[in-house]
N, C-alpha and C. Protein backbone atom coordinates (compact mmCIF):
# COMPACT_ATOMS: atom_id res chain seq x y z
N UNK A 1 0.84 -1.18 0.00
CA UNK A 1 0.00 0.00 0.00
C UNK A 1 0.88 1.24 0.00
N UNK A 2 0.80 2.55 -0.60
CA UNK A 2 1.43 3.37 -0.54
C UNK A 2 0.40 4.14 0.18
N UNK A 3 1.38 4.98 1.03
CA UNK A 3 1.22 6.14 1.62
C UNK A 3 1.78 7.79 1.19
N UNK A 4 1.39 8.62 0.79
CA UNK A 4 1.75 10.19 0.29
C UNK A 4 1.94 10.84 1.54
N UNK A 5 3.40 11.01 1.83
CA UNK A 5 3.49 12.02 2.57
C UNK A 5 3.92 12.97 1.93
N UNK A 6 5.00 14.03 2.54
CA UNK A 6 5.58 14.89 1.56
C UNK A 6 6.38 14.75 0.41
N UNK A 7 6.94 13.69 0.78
CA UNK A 7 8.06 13.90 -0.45
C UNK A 7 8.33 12.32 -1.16
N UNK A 8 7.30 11.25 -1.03
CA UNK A 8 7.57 10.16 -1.17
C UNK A 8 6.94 9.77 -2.72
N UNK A 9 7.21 8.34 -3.08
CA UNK A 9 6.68 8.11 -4.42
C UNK A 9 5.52 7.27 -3.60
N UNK A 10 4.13 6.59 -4.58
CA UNK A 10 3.94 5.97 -3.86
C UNK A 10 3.32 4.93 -4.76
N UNK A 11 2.42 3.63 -4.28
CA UNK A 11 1.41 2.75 -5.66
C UNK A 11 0.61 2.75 -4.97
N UNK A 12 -0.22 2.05 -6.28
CA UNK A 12 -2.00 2.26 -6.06
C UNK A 12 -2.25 1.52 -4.96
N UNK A 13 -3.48 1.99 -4.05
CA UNK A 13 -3.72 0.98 -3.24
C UNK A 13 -5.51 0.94 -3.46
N UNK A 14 -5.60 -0.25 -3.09
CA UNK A 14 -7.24 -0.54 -3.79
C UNK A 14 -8.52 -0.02 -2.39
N UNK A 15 -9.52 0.21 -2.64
CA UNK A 15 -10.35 0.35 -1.78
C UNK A 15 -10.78 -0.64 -0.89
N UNK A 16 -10.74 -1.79 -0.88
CA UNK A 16 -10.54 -2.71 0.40
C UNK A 16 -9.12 -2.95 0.83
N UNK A 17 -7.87 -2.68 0.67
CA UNK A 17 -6.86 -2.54 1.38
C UNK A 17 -6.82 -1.18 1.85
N UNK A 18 -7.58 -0.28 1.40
CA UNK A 18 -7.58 1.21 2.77
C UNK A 18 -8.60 0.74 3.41
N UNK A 19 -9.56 -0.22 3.41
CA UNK A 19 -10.43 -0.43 4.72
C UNK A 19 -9.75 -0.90 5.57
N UNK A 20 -8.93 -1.64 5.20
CA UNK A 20 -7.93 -2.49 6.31
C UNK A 20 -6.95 -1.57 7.21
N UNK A 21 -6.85 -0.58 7.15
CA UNK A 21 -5.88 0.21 7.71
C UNK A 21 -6.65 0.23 9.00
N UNK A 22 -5.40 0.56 9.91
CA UNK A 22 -6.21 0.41 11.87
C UNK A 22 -6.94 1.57 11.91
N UNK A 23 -7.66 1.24 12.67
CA UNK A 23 -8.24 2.78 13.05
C UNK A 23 -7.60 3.80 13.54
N UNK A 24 -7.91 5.56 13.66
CA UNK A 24 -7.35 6.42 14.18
C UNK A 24 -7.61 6.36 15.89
N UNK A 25 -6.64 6.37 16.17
CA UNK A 25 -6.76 6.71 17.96
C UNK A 25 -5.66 7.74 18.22
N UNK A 26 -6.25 8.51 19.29
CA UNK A 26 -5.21 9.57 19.82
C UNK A 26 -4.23 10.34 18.64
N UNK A 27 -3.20 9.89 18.66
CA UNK A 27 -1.90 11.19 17.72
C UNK A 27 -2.12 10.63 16.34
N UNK A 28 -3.03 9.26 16.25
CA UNK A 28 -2.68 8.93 14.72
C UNK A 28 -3.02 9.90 13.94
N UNK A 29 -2.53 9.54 12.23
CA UNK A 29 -3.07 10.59 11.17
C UNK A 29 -4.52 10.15 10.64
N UNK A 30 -4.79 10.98 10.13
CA UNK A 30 -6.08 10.90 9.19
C UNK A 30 -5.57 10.32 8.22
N UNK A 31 -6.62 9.21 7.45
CA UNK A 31 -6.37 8.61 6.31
C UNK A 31 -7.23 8.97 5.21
N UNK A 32 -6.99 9.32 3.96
CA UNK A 32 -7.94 9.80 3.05
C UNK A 32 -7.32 8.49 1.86
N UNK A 33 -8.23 8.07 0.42
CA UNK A 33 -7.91 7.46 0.07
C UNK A 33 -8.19 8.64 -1.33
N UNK A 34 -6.94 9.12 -2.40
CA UNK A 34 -7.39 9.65 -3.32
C UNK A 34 -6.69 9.08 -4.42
N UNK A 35 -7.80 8.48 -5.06
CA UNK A 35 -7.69 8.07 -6.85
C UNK A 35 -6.68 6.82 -6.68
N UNK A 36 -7.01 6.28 -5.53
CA UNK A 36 -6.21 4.74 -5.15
C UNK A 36 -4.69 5.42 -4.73
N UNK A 37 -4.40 6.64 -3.73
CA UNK A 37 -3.02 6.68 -3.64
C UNK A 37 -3.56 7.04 -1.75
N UNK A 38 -3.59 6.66 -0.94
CA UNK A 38 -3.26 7.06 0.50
C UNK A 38 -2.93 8.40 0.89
N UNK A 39 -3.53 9.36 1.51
CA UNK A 39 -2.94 10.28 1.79
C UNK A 39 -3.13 10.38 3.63
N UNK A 40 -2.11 11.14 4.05
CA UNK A 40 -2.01 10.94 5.18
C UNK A 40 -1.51 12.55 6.37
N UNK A 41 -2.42 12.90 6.93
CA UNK A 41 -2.59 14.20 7.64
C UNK A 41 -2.55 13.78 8.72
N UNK A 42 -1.64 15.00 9.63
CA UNK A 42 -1.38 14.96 10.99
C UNK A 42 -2.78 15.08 11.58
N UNK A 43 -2.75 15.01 13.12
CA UNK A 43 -3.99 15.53 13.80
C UNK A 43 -4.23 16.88 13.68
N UNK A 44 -5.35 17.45 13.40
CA UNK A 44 -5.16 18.98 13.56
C UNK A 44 -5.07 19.48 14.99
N UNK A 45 -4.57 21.02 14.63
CA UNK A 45 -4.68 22.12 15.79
C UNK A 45 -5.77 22.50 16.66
N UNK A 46 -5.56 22.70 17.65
CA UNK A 46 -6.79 23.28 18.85
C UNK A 46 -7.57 23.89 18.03
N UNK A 47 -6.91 25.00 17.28
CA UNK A 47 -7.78 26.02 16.46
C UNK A 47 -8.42 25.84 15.39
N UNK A 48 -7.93 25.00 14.38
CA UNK A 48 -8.74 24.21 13.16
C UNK A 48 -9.81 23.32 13.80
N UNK A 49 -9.87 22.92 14.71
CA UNK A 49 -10.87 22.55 15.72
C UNK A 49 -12.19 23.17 15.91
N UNK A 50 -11.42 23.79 17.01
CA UNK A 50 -12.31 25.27 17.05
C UNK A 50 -13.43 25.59 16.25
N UNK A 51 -12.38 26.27 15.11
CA UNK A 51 -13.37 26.90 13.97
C UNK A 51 -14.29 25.53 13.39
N UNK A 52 -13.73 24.46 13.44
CA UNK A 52 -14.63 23.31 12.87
C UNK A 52 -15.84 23.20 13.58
N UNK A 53 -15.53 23.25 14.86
CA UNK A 53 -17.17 22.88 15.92
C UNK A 53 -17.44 23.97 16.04
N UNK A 54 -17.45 25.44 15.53
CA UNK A 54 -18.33 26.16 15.76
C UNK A 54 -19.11 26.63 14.07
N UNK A 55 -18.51 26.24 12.97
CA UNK A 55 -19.17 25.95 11.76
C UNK A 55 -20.17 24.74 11.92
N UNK A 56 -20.19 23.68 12.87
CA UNK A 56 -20.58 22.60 13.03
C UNK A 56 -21.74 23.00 13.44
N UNK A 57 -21.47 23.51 14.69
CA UNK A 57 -22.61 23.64 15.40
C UNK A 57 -24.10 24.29 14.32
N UNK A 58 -23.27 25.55 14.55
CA UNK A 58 -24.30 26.50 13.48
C UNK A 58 -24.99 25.43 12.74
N UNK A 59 -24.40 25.05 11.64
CA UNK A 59 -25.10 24.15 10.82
C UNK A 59 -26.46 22.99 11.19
N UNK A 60 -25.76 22.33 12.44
CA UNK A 60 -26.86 21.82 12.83
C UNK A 60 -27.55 22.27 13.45
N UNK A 61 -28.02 23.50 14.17
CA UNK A 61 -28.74 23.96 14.54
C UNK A 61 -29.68 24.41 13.57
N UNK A 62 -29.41 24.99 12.18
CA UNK A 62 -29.93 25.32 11.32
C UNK A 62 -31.02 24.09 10.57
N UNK A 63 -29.82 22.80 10.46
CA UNK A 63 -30.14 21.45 9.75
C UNK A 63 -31.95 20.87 10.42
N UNK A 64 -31.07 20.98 12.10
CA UNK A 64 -32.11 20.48 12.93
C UNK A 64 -33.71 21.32 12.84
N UNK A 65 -33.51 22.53 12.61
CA UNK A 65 -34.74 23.11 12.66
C UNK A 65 -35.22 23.25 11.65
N UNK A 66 -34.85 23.00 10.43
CA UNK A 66 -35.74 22.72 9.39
C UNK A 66 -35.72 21.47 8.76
N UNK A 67 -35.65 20.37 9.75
CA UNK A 67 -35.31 19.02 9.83
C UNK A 67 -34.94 18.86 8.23
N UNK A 68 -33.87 18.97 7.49
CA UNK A 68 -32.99 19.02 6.59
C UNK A 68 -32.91 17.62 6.07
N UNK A 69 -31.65 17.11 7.67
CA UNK A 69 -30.94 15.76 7.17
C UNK A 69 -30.10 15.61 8.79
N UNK A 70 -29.06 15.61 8.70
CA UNK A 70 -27.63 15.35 9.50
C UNK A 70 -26.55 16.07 9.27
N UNK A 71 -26.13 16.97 10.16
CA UNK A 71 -24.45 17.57 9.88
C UNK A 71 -23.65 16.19 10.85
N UNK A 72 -22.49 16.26 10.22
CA UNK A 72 -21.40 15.27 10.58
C UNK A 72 -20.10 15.67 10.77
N UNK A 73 -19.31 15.59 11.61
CA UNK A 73 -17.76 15.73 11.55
C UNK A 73 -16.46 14.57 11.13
N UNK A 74 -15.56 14.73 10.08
CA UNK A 74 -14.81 13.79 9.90
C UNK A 74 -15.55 12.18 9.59
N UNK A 75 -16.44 12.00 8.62
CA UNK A 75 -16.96 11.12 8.65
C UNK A 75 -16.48 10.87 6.86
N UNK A 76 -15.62 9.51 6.90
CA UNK A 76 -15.65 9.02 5.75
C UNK A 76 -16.87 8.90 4.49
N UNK A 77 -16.54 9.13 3.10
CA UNK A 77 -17.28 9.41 2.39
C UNK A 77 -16.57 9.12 0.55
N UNK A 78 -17.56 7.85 0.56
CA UNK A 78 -16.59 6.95 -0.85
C UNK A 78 -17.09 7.64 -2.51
N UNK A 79 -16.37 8.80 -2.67
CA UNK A 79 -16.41 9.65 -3.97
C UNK A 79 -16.15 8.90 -4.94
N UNK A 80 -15.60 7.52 -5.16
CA UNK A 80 -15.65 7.17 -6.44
C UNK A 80 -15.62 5.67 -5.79
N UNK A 81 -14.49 4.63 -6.51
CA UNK A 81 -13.97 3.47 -6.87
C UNK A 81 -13.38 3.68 -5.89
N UNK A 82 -11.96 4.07 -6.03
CA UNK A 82 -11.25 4.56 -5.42
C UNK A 82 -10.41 6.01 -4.52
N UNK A 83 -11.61 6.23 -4.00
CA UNK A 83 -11.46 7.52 -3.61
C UNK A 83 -12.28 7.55 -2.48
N UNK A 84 -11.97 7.91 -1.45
CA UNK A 84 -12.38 8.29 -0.13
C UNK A 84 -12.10 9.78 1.00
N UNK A 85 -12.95 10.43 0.99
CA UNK A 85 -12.76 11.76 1.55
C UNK A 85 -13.28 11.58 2.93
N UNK A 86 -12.57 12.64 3.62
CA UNK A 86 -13.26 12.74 4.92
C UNK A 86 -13.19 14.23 5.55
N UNK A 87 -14.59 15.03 4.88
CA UNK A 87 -14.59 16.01 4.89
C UNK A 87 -14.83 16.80 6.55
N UNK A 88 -14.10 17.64 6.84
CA UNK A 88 -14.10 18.63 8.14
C UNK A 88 -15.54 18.10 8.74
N UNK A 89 -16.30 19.25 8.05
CA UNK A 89 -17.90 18.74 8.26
C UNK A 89 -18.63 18.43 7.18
N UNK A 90 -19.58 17.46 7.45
CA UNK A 90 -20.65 17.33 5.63
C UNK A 90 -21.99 17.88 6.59
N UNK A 91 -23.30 17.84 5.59
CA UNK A 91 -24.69 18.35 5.37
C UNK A 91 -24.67 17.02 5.03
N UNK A 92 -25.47 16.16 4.99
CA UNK A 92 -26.29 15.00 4.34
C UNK A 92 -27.45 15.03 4.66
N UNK A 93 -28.30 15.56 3.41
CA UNK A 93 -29.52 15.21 3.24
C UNK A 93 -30.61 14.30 3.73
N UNK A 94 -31.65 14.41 4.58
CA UNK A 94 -32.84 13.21 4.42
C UNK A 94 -32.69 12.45 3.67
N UNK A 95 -32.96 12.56 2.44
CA UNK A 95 -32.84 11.18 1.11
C UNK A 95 -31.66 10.31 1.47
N UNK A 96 -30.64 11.11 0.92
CA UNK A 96 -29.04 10.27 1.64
C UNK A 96 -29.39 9.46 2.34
N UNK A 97 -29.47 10.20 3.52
CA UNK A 97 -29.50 9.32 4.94
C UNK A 97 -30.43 8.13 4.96
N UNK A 98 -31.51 8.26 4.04
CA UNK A 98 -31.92 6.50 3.82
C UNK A 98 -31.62 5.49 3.17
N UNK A 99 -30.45 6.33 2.47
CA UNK A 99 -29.33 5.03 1.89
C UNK A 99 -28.02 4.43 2.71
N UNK A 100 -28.31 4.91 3.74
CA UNK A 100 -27.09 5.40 4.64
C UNK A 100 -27.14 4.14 5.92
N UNK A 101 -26.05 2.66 5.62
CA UNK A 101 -25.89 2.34 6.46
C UNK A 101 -25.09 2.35 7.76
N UNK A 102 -25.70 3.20 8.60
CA UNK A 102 -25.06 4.00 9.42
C UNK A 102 -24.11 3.01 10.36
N UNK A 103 -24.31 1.87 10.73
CA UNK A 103 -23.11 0.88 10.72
C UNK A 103 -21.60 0.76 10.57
N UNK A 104 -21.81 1.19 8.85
CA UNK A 104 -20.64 0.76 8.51
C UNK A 104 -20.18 1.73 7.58
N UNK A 105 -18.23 2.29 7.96
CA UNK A 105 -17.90 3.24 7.11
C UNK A 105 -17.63 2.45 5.75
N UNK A 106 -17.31 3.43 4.62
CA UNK A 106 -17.40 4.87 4.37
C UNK A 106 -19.03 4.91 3.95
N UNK A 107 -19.37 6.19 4.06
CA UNK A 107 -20.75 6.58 3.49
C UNK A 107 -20.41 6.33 2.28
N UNK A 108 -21.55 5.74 1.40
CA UNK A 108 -21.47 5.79 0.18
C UNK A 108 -21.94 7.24 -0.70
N UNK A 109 -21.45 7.77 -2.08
CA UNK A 109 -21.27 9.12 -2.35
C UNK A 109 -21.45 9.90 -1.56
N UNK A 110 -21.22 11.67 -2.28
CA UNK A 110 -21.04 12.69 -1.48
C UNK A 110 -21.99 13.52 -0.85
N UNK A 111 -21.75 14.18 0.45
CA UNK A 111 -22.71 15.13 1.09
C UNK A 111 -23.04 16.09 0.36
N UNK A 112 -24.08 16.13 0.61
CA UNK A 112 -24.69 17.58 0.02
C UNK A 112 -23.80 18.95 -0.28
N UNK A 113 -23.16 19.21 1.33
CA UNK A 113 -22.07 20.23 1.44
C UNK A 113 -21.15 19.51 2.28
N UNK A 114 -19.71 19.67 1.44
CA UNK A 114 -18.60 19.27 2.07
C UNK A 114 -18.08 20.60 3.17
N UNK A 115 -17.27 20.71 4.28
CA UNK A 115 -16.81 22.00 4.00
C UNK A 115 -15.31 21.02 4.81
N UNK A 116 -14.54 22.19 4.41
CA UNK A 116 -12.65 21.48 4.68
C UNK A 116 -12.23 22.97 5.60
N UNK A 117 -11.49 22.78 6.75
CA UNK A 117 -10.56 23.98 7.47
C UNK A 117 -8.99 23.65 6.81
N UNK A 118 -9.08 24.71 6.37
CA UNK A 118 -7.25 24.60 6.00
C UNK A 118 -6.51 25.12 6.96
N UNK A 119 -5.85 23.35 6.97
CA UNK A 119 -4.26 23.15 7.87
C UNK A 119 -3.28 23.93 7.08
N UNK A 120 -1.96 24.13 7.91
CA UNK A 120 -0.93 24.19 7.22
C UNK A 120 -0.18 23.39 6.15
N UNK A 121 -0.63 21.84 6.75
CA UNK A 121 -0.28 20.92 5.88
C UNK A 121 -1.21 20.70 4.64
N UNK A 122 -2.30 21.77 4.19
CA UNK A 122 -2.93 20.99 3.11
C UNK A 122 -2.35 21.99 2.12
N UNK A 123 -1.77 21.32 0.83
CA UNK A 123 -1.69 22.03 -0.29
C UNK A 123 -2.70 22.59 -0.99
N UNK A 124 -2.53 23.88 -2.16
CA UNK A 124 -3.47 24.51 -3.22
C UNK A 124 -3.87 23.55 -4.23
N UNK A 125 -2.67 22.34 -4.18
CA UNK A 125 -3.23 21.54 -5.20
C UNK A 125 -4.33 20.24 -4.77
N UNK A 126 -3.90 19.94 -3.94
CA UNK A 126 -4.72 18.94 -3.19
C UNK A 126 -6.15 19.40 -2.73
N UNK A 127 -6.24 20.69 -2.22
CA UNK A 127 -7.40 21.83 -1.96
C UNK A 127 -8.36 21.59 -3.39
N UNK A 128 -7.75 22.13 -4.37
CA UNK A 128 -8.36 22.12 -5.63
C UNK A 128 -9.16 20.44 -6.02
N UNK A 129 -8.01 19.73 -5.87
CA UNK A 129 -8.58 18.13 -6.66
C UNK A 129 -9.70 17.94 -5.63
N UNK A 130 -9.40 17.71 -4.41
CA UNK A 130 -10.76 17.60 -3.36
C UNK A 130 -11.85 18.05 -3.70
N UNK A 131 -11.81 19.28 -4.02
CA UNK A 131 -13.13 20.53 -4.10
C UNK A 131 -13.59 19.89 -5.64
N UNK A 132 -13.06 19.42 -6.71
CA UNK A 132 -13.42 18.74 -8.17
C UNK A 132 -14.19 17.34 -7.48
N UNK A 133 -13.08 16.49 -6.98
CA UNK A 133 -13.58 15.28 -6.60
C UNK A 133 -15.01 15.35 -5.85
N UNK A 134 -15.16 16.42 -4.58
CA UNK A 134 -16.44 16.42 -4.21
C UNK A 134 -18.31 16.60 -5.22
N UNK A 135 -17.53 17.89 -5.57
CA UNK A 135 -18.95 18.27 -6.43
C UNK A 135 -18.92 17.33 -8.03
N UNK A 136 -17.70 16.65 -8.55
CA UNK A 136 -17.89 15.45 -9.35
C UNK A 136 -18.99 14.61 -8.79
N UNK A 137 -18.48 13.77 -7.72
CA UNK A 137 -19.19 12.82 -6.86
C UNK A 137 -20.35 13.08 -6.49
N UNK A 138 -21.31 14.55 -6.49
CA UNK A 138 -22.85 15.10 -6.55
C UNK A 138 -22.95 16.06 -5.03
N UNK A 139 -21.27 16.31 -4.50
CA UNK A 139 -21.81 18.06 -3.81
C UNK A 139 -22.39 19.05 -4.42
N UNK A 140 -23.37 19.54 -3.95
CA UNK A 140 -24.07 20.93 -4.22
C UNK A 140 -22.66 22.19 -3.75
N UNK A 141 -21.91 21.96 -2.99
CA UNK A 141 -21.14 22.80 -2.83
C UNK A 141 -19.66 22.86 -1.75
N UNK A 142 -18.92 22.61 -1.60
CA UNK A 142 -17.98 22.92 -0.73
C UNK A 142 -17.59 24.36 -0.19
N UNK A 143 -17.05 24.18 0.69
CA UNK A 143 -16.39 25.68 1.36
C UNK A 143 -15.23 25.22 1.81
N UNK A 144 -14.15 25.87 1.53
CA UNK A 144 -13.03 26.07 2.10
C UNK A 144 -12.65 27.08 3.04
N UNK A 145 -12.16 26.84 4.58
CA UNK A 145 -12.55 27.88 5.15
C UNK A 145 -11.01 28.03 5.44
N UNK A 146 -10.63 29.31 5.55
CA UNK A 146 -9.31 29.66 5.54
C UNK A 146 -9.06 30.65 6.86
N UNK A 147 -8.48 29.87 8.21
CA UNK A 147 -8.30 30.36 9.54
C UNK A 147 -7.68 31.95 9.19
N UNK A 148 -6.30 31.49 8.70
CA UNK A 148 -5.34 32.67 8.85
C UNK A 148 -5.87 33.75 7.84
N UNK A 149 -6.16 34.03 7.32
CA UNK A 149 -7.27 34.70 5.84
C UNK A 149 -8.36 35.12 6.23
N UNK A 150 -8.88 34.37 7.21
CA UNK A 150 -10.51 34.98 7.93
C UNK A 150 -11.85 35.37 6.52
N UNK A 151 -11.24 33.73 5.77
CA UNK A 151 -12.24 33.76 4.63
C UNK A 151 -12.77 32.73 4.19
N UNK A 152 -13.58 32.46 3.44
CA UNK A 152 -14.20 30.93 2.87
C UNK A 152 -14.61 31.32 1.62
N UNK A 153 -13.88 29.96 0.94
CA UNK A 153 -14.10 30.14 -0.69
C UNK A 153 -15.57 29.00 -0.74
N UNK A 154 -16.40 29.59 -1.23
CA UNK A 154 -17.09 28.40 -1.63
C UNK A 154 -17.31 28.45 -3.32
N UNK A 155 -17.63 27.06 -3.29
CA UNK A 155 -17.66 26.36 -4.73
C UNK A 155 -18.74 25.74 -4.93
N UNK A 156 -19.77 26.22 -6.46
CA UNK A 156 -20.69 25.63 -6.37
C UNK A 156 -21.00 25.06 -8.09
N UNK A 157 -20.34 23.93 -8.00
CA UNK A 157 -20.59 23.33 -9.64
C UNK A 157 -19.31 24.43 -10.27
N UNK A 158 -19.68 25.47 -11.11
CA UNK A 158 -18.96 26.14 -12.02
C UNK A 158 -18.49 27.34 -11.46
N UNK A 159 -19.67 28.03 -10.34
CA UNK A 159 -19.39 28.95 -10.01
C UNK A 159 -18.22 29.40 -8.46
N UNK A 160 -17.70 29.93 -8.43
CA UNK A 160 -16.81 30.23 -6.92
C UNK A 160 -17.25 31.34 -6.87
N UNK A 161 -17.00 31.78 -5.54
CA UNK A 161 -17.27 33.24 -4.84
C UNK A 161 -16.36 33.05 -3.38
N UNK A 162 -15.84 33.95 -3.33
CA UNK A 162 -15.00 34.24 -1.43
C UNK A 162 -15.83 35.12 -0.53
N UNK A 163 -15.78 34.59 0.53
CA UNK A 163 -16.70 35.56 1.25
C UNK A 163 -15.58 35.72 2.83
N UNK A 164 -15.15 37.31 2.94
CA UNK A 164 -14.55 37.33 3.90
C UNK A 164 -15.10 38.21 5.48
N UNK A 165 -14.59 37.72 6.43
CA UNK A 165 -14.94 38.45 7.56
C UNK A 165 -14.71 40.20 7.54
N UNK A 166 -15.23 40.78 7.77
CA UNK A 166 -16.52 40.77 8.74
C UNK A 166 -17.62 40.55 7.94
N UNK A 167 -17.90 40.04 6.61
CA UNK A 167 -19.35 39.58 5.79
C UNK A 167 -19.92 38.30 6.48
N UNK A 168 -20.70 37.98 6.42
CA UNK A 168 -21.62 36.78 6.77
C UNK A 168 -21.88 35.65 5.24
N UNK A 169 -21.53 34.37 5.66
CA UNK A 169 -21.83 33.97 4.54
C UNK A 169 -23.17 33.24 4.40
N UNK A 170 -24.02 33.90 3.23
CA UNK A 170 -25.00 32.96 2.86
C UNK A 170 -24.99 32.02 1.82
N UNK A 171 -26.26 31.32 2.35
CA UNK A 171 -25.96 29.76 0.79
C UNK A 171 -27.56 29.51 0.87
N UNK A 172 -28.23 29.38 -0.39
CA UNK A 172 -29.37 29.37 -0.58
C UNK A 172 -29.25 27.96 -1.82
N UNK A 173 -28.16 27.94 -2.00
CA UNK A 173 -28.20 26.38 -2.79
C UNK A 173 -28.14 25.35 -2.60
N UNK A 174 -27.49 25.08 -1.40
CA UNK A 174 -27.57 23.15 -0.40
C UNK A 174 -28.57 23.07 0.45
N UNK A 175 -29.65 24.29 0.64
CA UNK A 175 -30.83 23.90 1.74
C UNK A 175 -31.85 24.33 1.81
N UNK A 176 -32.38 23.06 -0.07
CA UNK A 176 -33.88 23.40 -0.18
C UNK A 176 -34.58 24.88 -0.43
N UNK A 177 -33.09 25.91 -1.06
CA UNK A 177 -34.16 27.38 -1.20
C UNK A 177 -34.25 27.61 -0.05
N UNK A 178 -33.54 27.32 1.38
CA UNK A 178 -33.50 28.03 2.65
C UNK A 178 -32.79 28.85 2.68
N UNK A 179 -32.49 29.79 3.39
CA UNK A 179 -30.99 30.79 3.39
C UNK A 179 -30.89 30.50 4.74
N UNK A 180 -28.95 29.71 4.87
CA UNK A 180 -28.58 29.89 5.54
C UNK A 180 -27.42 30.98 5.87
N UNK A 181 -27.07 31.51 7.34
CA UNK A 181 -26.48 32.51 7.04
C UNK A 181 -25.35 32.25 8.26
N UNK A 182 -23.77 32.68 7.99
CA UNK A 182 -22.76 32.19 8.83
C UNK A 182 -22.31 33.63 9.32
N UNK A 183 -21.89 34.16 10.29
CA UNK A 183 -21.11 34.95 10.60
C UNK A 183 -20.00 34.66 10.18
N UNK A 184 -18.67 34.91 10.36
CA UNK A 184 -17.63 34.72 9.86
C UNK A 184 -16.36 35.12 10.94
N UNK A 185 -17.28 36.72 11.04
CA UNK A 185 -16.57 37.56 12.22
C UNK A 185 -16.77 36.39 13.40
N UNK A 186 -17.73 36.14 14.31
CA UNK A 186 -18.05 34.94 15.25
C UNK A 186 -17.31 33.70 14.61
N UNK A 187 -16.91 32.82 13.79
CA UNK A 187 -16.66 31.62 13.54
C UNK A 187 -15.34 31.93 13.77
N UNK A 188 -14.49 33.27 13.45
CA UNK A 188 -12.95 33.59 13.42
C UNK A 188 -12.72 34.22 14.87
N UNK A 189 -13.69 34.03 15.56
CA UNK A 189 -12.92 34.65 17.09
C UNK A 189 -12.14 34.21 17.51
N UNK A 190 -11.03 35.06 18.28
CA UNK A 190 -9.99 34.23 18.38
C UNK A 190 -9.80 33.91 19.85
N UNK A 191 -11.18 34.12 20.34
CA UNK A 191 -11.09 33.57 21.98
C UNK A 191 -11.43 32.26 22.12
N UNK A 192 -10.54 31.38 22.82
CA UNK A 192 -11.33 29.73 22.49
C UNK A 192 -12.39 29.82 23.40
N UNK A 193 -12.24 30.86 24.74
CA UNK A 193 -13.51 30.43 26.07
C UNK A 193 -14.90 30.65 24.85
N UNK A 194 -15.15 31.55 23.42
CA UNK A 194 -16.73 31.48 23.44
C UNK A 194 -16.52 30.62 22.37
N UNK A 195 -16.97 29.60 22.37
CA UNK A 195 -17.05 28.28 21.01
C UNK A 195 -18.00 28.48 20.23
């Protein structure tokens, strides 16, 4: 099986030999499986954290009250053959979710909305193929949310747009003609006591 770290070569590895990999506990890395090559990310930061469970939250609070579907954190999600993402947070739809044997990973295709916090360790290029691979696989949209930048690119099919703090971001395309709406300024605070 190959593994991609920084600077290595690597070979294909098939989608039941990345099921086989141990599970994550404590310091392990995250395992992503892209286009049959392993990729492999440290644990993140307190603060990519952070900003993750408080995009999280929002969302499901939003999800929950207009009984939507399910927001999720870090939950595997099988984009092709060989390809496995495991986006920050997803949106999955009602419908989804009744295809959804909640049992057993990976979810089969993609969430509604992916969204990814950029680490230090994630590249522009890897950023890019993800954000293709998702809305290929049938995202309505990703967001890339960018800590140090205090911005989020989102991507929807053809179109992109950035939306930076102090703006609020809305999305009226992953929820049913709902408008949801994010602070940005609040999601980028940089106090950890208000989550």
């Amino acid at each position: 099986m190959g593994v991609r770290d920084v600077a290595t070569t690597t070979t294909r590895t098939t989608f039941d030999e990345f099921m086989k990999l141990p599970e994550r506990e404590g310091g392990m890395p995250i395992y992503e499986l892209d286009e049959g090559e392993i990729l492999m990310e440290p644990s993140p930061a307190y603060r990519h954290n952070l900003i993750r469970k408080r995009i999280a939250r929002r969302l499901d609070q939003f999800v929950k009250a207009n009984s939507l579907g399910d927001v999720t954190e870090e939950t595997d999600f099988r984009l092709g053959p060989d390809t496995v993402r495991k986006p920050d947070i997803a949106f999955v739809t009602n419908e989804h979710l009744d295809t959804i044997d909640l049992d057993r990973p990976p979810v089969n295709g993609a969430p509604a909305l992916a969204v990814e916090v950029v680490s230090p360790a994630n590249s522009a290029q890897d950023l890019r193929k993800k954000v293709g691979q998702y809305l290929t696989a049938g995202s309505h949209a990703v967001w890339i949310v960018y800590p140090d930048l205090r911005l989020v690119e989102v991507h929807e099919g053809t179109t992109d747009r950035t939306v930076a703090a102090p703006d609020c971001l809305q999305d009226r395309t992953v929820f049913a003609n709902l408008t949801f709406s994010l602070s940005l300024e609040e999601i980028f605070e940089a106090d950890a006591r208000r989550p």
